[in-house]
Protein backbone atom coordinates (compact mmCIF):
# COMPACT_ATOMS: atom_id res chain seq x y z
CA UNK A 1 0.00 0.00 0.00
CA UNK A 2 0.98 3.64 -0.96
CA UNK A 3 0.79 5.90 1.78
CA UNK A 4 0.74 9.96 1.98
CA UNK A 5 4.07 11.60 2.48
CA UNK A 6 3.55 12.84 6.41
CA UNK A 7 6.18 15.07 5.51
CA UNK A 8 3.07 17.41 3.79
CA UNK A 9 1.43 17.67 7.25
CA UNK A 10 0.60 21.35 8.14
CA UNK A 11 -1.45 22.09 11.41
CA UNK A 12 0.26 18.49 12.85
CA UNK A 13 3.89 19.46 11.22
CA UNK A 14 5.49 19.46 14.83
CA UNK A 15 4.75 15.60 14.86
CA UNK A 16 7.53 15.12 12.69
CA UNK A 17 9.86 15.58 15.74
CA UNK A 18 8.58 12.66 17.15
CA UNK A 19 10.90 9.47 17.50
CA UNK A 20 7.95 7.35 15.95
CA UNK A 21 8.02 9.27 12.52
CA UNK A 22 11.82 9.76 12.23
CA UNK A 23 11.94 5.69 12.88
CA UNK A 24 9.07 5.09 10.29
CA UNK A 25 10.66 7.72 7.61
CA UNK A 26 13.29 5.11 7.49
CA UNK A 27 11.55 1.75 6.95
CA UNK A 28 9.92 3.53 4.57
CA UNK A 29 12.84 4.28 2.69
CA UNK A 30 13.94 0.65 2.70
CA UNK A 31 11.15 -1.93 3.82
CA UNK A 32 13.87 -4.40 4.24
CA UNK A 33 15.78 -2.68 6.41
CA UNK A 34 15.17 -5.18 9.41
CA UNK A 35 17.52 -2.72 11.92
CA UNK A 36 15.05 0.02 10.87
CA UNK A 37 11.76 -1.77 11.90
CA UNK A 38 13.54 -3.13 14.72
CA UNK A 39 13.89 0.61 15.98
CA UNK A 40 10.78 1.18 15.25
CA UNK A 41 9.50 -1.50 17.05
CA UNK A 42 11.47 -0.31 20.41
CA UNK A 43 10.07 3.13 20.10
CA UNK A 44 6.57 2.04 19.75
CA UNK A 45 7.02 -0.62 22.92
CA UNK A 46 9.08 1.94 24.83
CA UNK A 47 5.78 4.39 24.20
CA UNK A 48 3.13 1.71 24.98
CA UNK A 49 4.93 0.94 28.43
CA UNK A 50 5.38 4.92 29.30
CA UNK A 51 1.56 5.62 28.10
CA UNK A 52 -0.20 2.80 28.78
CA UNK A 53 -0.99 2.23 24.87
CA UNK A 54 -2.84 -1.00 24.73
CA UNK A 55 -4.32 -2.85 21.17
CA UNK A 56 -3.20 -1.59 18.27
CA UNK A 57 -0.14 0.39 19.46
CA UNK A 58 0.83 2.19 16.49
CA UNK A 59 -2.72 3.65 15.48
CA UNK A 60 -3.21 3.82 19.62
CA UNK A 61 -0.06 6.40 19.59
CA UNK A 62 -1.28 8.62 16.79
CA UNK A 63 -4.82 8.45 18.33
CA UNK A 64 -2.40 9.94 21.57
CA UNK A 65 -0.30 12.62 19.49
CA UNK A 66 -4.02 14.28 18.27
CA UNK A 67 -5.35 14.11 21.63
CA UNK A 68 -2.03 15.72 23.58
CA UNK A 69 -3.15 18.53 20.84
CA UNK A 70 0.22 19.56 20.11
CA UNK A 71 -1.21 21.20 17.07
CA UNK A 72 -2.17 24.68 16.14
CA UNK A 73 -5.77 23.75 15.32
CA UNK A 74 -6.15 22.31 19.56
CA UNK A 75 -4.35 25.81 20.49
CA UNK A 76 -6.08 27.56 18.67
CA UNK A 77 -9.37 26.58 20.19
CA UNK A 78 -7.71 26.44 23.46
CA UNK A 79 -6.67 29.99 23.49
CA UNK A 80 -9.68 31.37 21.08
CA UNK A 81 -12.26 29.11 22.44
CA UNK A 82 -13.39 28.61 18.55
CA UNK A 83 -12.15 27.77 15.39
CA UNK A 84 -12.46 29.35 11.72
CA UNK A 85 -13.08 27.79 8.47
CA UNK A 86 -9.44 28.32 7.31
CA UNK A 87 -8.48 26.31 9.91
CA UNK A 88 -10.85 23.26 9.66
CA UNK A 89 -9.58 23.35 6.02
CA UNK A 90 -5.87 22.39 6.81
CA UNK A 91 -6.77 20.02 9.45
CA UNK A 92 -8.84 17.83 7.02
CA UNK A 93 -5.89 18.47 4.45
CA UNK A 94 -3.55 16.86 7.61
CA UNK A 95 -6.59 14.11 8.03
CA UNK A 96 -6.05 12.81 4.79
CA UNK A 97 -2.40 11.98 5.07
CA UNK A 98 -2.60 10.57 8.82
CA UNK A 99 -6.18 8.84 8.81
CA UNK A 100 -4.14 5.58 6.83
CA UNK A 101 -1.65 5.79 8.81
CA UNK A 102 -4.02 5.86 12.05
CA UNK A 103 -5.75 2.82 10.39
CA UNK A 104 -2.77 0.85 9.73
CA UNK A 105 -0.85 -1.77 12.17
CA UNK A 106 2.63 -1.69 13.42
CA UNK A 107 2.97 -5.09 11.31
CA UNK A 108 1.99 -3.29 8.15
CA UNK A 109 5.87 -1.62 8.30
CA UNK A 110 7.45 -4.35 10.34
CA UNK A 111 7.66 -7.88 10.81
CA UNK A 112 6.29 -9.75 13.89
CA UNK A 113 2.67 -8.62 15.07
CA UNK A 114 3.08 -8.31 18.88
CA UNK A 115 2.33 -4.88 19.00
CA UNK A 116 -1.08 -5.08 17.11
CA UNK A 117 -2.14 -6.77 19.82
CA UNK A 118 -0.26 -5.31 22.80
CA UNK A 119 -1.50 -5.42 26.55
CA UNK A 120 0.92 -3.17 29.11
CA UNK A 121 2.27 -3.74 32.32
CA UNK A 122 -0.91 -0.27 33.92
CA UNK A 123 -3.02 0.26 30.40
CA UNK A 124 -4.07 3.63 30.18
CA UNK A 125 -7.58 3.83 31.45
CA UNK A 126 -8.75 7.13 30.00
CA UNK A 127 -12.29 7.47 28.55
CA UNK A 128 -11.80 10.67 26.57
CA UNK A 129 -8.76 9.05 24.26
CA UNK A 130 -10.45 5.61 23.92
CA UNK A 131 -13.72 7.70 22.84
CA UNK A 132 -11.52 9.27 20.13
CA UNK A 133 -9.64 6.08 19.18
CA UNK A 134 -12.81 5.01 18.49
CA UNK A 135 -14.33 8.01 16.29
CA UNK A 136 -11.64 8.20 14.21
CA UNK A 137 -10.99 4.42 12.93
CA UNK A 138 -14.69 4.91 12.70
CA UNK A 139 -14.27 7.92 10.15
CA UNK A 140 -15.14 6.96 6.26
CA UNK A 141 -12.90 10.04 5.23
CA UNK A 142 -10.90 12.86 6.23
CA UNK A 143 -14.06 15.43 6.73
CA UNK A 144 -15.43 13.33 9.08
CA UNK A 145 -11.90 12.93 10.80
CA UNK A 146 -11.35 16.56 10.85
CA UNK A 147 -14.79 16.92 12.43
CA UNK A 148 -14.08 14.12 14.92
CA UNK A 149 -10.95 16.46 16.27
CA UNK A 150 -12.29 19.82 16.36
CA UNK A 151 -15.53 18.41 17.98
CA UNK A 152 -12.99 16.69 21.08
CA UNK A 153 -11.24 20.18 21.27
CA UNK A 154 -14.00 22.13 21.83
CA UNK A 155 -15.64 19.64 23.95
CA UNK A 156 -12.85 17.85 26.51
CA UNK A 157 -9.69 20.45 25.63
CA UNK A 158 -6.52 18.84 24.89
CA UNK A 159 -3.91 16.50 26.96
CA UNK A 160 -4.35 16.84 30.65
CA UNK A 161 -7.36 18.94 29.96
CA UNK A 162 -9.40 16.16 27.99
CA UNK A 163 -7.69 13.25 30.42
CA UNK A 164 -8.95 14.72 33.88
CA UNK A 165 -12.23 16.39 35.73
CA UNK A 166 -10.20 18.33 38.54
CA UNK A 167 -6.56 19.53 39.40
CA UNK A 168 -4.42 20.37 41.95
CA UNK A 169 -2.16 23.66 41.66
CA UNK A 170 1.56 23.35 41.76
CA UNK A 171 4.21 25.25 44.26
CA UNK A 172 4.98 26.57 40.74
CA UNK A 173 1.89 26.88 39.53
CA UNK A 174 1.29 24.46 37.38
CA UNK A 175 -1.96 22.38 37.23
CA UNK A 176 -1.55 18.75 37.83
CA UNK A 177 -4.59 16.22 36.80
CA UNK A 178 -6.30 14.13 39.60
CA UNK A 179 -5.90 10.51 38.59
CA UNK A 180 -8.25 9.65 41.52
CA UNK A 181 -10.42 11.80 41.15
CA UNK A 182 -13.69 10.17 43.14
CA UNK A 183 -16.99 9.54 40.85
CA UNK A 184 -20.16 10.75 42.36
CA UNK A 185 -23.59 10.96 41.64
CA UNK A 186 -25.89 13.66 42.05
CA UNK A 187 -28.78 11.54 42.95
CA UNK A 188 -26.60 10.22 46.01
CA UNK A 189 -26.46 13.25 47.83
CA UNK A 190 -29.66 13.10 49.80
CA UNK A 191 -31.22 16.22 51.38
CA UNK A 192 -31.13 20.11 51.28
CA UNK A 193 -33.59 19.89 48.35
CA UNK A 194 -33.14 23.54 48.19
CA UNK A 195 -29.36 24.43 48.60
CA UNK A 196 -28.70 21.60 45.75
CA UNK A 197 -31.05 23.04 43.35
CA UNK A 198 -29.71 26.26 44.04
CA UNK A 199 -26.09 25.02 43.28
CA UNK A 200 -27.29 23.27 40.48
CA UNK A 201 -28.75 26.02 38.43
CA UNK A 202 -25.65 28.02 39.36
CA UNK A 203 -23.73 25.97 38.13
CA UNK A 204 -25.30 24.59 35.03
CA UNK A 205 -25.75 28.87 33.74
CA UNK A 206 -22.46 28.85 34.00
CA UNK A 207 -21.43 25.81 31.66
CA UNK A 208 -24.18 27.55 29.39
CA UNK A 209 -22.39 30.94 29.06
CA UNK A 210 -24.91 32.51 31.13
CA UNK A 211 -24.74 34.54 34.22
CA UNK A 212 -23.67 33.03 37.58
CA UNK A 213 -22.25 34.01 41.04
CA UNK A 214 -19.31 32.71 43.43
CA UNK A 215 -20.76 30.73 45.20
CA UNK A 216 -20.20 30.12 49.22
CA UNK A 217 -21.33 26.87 50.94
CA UNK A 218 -21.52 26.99 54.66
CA UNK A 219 -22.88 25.39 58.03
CA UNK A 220 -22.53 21.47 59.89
CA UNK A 221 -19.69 19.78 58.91
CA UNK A 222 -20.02 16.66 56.66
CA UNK A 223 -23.22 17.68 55.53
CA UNK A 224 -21.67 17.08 52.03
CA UNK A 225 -20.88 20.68 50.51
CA UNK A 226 -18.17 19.61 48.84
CA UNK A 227 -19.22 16.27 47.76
CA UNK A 228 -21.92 18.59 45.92
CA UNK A 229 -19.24 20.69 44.60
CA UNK A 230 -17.03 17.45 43.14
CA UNK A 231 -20.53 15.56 41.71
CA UNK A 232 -21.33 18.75 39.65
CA UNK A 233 -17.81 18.32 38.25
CA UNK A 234 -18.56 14.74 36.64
CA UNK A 235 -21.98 15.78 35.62
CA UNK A 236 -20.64 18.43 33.80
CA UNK A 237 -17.37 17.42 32.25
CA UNK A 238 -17.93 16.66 29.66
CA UNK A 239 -19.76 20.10 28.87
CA UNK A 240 -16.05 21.38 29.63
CA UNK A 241 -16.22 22.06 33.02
CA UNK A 242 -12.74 21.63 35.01
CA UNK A 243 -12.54 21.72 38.85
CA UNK A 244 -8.85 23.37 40.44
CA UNK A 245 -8.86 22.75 43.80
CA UNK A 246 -6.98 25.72 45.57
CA UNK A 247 -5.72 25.97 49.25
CA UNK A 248 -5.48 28.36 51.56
CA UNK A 249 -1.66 28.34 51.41
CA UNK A 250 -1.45 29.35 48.03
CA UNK A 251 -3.82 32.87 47.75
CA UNK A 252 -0.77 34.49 46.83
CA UNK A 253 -0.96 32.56 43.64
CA UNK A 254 -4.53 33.73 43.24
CA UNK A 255 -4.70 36.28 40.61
CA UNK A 256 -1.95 35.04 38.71
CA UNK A 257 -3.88 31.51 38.46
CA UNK A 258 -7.24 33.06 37.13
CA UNK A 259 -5.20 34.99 34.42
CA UNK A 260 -3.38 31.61 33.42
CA UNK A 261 -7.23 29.92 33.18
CA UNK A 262 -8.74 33.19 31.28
CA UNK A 263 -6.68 32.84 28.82
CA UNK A 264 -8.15 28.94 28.62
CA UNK A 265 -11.48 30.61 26.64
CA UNK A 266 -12.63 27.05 25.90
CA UNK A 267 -13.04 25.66 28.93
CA UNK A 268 -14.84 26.97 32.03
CA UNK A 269 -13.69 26.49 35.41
CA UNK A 270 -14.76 26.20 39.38
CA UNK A 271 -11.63 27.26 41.52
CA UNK A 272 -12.67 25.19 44.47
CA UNK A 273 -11.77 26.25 48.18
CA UNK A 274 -12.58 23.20 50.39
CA UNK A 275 -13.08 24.13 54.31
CA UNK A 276 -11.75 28.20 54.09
CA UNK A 277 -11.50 29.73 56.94
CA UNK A 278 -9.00 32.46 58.39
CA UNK A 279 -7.95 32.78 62.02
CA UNK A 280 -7.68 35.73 63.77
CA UNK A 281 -4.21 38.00 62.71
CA UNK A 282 -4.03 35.84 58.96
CA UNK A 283 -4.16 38.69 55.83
CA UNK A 284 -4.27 36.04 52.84
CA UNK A 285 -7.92 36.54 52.62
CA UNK A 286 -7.05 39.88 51.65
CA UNK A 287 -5.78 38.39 48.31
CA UNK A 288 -9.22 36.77 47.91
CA UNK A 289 -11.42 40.15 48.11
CA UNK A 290 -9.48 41.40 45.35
CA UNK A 291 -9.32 38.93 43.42
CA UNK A 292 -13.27 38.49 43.58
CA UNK A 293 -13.90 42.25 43.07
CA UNK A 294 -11.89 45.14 43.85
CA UNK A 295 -8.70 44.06 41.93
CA UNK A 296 -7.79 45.98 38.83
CA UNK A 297 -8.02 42.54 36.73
CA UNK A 298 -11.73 41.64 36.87
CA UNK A 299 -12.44 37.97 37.29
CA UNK A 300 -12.49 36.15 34.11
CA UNK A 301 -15.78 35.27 32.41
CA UNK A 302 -14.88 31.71 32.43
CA UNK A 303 -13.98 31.30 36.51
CA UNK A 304 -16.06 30.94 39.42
CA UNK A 305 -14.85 30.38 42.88
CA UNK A 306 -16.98 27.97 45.08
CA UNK A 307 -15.93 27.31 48.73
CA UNK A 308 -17.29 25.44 51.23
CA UNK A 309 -16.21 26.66 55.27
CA UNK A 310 -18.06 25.60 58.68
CA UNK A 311 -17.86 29.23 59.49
CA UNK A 312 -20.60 31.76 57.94
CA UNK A 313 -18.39 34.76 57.69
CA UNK A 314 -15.19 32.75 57.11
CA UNK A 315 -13.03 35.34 59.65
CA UNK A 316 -12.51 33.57 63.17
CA UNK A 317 -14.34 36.16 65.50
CA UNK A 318 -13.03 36.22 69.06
CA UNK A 319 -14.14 38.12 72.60
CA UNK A 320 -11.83 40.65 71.61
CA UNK A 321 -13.88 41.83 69.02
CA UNK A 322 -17.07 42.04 70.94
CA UNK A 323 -15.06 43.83 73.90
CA UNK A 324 -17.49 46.81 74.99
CA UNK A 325 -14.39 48.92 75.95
CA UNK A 326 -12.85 48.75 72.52
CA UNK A 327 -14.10 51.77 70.01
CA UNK A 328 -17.42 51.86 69.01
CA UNK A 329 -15.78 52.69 65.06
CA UNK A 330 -12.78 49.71 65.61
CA UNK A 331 -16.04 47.42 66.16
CA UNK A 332 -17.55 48.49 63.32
CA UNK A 333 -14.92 48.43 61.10
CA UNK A 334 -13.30 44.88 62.51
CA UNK A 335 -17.37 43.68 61.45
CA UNK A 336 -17.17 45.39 57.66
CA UNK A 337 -13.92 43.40 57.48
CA UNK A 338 -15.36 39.94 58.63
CA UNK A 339 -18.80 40.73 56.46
CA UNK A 340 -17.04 41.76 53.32
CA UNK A 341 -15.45 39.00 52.37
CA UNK A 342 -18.45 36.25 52.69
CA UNK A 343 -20.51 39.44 50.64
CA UNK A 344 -18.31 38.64 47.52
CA UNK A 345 -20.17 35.60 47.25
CA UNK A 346 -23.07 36.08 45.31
CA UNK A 347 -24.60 32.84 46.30
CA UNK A 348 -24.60 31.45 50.00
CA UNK A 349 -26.09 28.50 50.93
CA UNK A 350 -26.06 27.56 54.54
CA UNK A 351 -26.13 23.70 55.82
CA UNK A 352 -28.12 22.53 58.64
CA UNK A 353 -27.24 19.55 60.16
CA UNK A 354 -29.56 16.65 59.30
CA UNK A 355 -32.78 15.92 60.98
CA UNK A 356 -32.39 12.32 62.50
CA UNK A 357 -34.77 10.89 59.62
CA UNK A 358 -32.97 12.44 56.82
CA UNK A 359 -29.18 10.75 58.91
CA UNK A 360 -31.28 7.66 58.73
CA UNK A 361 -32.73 7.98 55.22
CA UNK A 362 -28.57 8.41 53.81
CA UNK A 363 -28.07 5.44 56.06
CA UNK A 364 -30.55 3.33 53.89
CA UNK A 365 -30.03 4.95 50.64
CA UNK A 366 -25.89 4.15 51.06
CA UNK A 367 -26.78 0.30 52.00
CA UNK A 368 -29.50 -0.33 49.27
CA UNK A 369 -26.51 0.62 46.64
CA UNK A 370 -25.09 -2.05 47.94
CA UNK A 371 -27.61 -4.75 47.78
CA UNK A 372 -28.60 -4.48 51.88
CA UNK A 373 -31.79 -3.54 53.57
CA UNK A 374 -32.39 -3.46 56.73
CA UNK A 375 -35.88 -3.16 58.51
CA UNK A 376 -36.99 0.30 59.54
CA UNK A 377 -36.81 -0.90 63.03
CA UNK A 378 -33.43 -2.10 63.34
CA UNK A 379 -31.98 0.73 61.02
CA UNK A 380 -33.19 3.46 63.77
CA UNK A 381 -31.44 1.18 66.27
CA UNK A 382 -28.13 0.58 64.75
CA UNK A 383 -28.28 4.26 63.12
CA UNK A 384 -28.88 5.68 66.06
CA UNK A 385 -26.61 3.69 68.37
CA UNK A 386 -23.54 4.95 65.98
CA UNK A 387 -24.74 8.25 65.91
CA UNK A 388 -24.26 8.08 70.16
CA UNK A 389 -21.14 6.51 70.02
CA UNK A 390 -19.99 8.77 67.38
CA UNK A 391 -19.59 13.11 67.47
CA UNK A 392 -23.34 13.29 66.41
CA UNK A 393 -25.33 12.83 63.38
CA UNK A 394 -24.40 14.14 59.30
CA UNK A 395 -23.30 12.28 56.16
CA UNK A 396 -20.01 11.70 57.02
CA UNK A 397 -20.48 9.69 59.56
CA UNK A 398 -23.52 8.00 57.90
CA UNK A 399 -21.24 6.77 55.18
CA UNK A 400 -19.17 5.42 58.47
CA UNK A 401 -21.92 3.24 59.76
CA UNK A 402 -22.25 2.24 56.06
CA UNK A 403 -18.64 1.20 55.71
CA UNK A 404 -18.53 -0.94 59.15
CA UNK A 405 -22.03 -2.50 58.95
CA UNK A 406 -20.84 -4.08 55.30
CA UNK A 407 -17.80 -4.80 56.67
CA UNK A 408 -18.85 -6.36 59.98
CA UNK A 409 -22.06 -8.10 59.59
């Protein structure tokens, strides 16, 4: 079989530097070249092992080159957060030379056939490249290919933005993916009716383009504000919805993040505090007022900041402040200070802690998922005796009665 010079690629060009293609260039110069194929055959086994590449190895690593979208049509989305017709042009021109290629085998320029076939030591499990693997040896022609990869840019991003739902912020500010990232399920949470609504519709304007506010989740701990917060994430990944979780610790890094992700205009993204708080004397929350509103940089179109915190006004309050002899104006002003900061939160949603039926109800709901159910009576008695042995009654420790009673009896 004849197939396209890959040296006539255009918006994939920087492919070329790749060992893979430098290795193949030369088999193709001599197909009998058996020292050739045989370095092609390490590079492709040295990538499978590194990346997880599983079945068809060679077509698998292609499939992995177009989703890393080290291309200028993935950037240019990326960065633009849309694409023109110019550009859609030279990507199908590129999808004509390396959809044979991406259909091909590793034994179709080598001998042996081990890596058609090939099963490494952790395959990668990653939804959003197996969905494309499977689109594009699906795709009839190039159109359809070129449709295939401008649809997955727009949709899931590019590299560790298509592989992952949330990240974790660097000490130098990079964002690194969460492979663990837990799965959840909106219709687990059971409870505040009206708080998850609330967050929902938030939330879901956002994805949409619409307007939405920060958003400030407080009250009882494990009442499950942030399980909320990391449930929305799944539901609405694949809508292009990212979660970076943020601590405390690294406010400085605050503005400078949200103009790294605003310049992301294809993605949106929930900068996630979990359990904020500041203690009396701390000044990072300073960098959090401005960055919400006050800073010269506005906040970006495409960032919200949701945080969850067991205290309503997230500043620790002491005696001090509530000391008659101190000045009527340092009261007032040490109260603007406290207030202000919860008031850049345009929605608040405040967590009671569960009535005993609704701690029993989770209790129920958490063992019927699991193929166990218990009688009404003798849930209120063994939900109830935990809940006595244990620091009172909310999800958390629920899910802890769930956990030992499958594990114990």
């Amino acid at each position: 079989m004849a197939y396209p010079d890959l040296h006539l690629l255009v918006a994939c060009r920087s492919f070329l530097k790749e060992d893979i293609f430098r290795t193949l260039f030369d088999v193709q110069d001599d197909p009998r070249d058996q020292e050739a194929q045989s370095r092609f055959a390490a590079v492709l086994l040295q990538q499978a092992e590194e990346k997880g590449l599983q079945g068809n190895v060679f077509s698998a690593y292609l499939v992995y080159l177009l989703g890393e979208g080290d291309t200028i049509a993935a950037r240019t989305i990326e960065s633009k957060g849309t694409y023109g017709a110019g550009l859609k042009q030279v990507l199908t021109q590129d999808m004509k030379i390396l959809l044979p290629y991406i259909k091909s085998k590793a034994s179709d320029f080598m001998e042996g056939t081990f890596l058609d076939a090939y099963t490494p030591a952790r395959p990668l499990m990653d939804e959003s490249s197996a969905s494309l693997a499977r689109r594009l040896t699906a795709c009839e022609d190039a159109v359809a290919a070129a449709a295939v990869l401008l649809e997955q840019y727009s949709r899931y991003g590019r590299g560790t933005l298509a592989r992952h739902i949330a990240f974790r912020i660097a000490h130098d500010g990079k964002f690194i993916g969460i492979d663990d990232f837990p799965v959840l399920f909106w219709e687990d949470l059971i409870g505040y009716e009206t708080q998850k609504e609330k967050l929902r519709i938030n939330t879901h304007n956002f994805v949409q383009g619409k307007q939405a506010n920060n958003v400030l989740l407080t009250g009882a701990r494990g009442t499950g504000k942030s399980t909320a917060v990391k449930a929305l994430a799944n539901i609405y990944h694949t809508e292009g919805l990212r979660l970076i979780q943020i601590t405390r610790d690294q406010l400085v890094q605050l503005s400078a993040v949200m103009q790294k992700l605003g310049n992301i205009k294809s993605k949106k993204f929930i900068l996630f505090f979990d359990d904020l708080s500041f203690d009396e004397g701390e000044s990072g929350y300073k960098y959090l007022k401005s960055a919400i509103d006050g800073s010269v940089m506005t906040q970006p179109e495409n960032v919200l900041i949701y945080a969850t915190s067991n205290r309503r006004h997230l500043l620790k309050e002491t005696w001090q402040d509530r000391k008659e002899e101190l000045e009527e104006v340092y009261r007032h002003d040490s109260a603007n200070e406290s207030i202000s900061l919860s008031d850049r939160f345009g929605l608040i949603l405040h967590y009671e802690p569960p009535t005993q039926e609704e701690y029993l109800e989770i209790i129920d709901h958490e063992l019927k998922k699991s193929g166990v159910t218990l009688a009404k009576s003798e849930l209120r008695i063994q939900g109830i005796r935990w809940e006595m042995e244990h620091s009172g009654r909310n999800g958390r420790i629920a899910a802890q009665f769930v956990k030992w009673y499958l594990g114990n009896v």
